[in-house]
C-alpha atoms as a PDB file:
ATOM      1  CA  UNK A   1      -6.761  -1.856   7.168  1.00  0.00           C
ATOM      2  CA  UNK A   2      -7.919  -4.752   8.809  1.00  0.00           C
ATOM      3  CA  UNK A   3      -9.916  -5.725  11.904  1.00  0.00           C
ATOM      4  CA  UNK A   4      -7.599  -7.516  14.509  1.00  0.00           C
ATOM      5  CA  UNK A   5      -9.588 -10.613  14.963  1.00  0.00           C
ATOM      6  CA  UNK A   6      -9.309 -11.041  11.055  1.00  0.00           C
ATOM      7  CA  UNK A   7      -5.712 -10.778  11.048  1.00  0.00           C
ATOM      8  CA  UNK A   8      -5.230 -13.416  13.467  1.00  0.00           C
ATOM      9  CA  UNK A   9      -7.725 -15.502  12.024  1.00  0.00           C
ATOM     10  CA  UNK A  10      -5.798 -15.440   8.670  1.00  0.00           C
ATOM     11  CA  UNK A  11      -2.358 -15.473  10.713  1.00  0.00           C
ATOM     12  CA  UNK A  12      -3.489 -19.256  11.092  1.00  0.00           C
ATOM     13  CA  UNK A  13      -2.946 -20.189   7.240  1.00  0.00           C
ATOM     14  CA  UNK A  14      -0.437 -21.978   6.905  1.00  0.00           C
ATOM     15  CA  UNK A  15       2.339 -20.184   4.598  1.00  0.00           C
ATOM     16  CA  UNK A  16       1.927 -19.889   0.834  1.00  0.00           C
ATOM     17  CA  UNK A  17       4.392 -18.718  -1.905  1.00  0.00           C
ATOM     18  CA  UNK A  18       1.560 -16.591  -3.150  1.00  0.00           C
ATOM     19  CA  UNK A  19       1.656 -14.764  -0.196  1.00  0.00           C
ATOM     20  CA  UNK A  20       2.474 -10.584  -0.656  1.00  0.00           C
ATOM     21  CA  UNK A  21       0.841  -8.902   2.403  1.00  0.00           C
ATOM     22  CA  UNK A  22      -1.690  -8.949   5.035  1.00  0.00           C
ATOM     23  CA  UNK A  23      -3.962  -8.649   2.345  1.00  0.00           C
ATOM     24  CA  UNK A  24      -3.488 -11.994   0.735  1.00  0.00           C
ATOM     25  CA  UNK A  25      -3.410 -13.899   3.551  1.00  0.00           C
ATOM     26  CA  UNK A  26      -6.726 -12.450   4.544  1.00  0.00           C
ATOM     27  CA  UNK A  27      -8.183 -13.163   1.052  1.00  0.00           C
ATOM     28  CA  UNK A  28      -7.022 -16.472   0.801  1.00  0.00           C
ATOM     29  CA  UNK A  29      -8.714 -17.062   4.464  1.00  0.00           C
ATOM     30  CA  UNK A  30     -11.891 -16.589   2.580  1.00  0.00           C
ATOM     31  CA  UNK A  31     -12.485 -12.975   3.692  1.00  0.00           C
ATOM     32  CA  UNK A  32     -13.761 -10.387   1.553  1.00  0.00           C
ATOM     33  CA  UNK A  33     -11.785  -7.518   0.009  1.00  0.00           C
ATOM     34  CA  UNK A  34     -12.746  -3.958   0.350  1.00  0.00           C
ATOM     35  CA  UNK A  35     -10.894  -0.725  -1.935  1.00  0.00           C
ATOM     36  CA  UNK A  36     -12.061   2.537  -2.053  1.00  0.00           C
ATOM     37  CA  UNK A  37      -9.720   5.214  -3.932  1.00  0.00           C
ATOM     38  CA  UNK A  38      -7.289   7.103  -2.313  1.00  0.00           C
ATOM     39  CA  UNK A  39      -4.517   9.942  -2.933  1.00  0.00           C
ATOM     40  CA  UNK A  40      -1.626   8.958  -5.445  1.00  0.00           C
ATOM     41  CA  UNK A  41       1.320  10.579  -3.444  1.00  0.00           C
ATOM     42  CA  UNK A  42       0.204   8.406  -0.167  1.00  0.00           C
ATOM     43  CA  UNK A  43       2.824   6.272  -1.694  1.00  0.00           C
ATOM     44  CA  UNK A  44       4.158   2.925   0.186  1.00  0.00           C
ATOM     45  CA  UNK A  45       8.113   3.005  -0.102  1.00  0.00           C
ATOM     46  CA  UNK A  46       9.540  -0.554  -0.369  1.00  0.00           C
ATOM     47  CA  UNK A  47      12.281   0.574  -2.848  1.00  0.00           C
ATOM     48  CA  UNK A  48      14.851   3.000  -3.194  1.00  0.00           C
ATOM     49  CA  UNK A  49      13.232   4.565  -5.812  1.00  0.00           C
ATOM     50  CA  UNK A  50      10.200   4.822  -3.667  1.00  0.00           C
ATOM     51  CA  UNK A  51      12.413   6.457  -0.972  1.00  0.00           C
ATOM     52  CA  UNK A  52      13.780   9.034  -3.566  1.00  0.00           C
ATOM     53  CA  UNK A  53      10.238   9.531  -5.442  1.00  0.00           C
ATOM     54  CA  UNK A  54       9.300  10.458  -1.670  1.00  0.00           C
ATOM     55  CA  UNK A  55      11.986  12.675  -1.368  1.00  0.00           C
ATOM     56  CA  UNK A  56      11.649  14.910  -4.788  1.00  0.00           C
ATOM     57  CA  UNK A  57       8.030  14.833  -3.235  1.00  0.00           C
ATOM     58  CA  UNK A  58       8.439  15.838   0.491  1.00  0.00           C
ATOM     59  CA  UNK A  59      11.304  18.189  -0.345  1.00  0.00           C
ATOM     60  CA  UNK A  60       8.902  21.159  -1.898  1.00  0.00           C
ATOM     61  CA  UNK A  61       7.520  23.992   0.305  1.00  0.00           C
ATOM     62  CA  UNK A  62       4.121  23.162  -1.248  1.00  0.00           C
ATOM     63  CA  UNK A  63       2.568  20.113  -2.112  1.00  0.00           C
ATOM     64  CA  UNK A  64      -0.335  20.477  -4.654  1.00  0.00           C
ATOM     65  CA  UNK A  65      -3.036  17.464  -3.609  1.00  0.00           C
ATOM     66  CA  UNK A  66      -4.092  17.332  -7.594  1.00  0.00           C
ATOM     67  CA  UNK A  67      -0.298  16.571  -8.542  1.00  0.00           C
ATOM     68  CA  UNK A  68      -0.484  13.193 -10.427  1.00  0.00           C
ATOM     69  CA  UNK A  69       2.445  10.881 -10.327  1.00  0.00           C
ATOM     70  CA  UNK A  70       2.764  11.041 -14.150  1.00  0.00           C
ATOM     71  CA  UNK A  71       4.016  14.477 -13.956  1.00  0.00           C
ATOM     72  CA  UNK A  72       6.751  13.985 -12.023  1.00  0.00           C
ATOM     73  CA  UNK A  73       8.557  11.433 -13.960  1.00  0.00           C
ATOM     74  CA  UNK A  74       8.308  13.404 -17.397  1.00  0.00           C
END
């Protein structure tokens, strides 16, 4: 998550190769990066796999917050 006026700051870069998401573009503006830990099923789907991962996930009644991802592809 970003502020807005950092975004369009880093909008202004001119285009790289290197570049993957807002995040890089930011970095490579010369701002600071921040992570902090989060869950492990707040997954990002970019894939088809992702999309199917999410629905083996989505699909149960109950979803138990200390699931890890490992168990699900054993």
């Amino acid at each position: 998550m970003f502020r807005t006026e950092v975004l369009l700051d880093s909008y202004d870069t001119a285009y790289r190769e290197s570049f993957t998401d807002d995040a890089s573009v930011v970095e490579a503006k010369g701002y600071p990066l921040f992570f902090c830990r989060g869950n492990r099923l707040n997954i990002k789907i970019t894939t088809k796999d992702d999309l199917l991962l999410a629905r083996c996930l989505f699909g149960r009644e109950i979803i138990d917050p200390d699931l890890s991802f490992d168990s699900l592809i054993k």
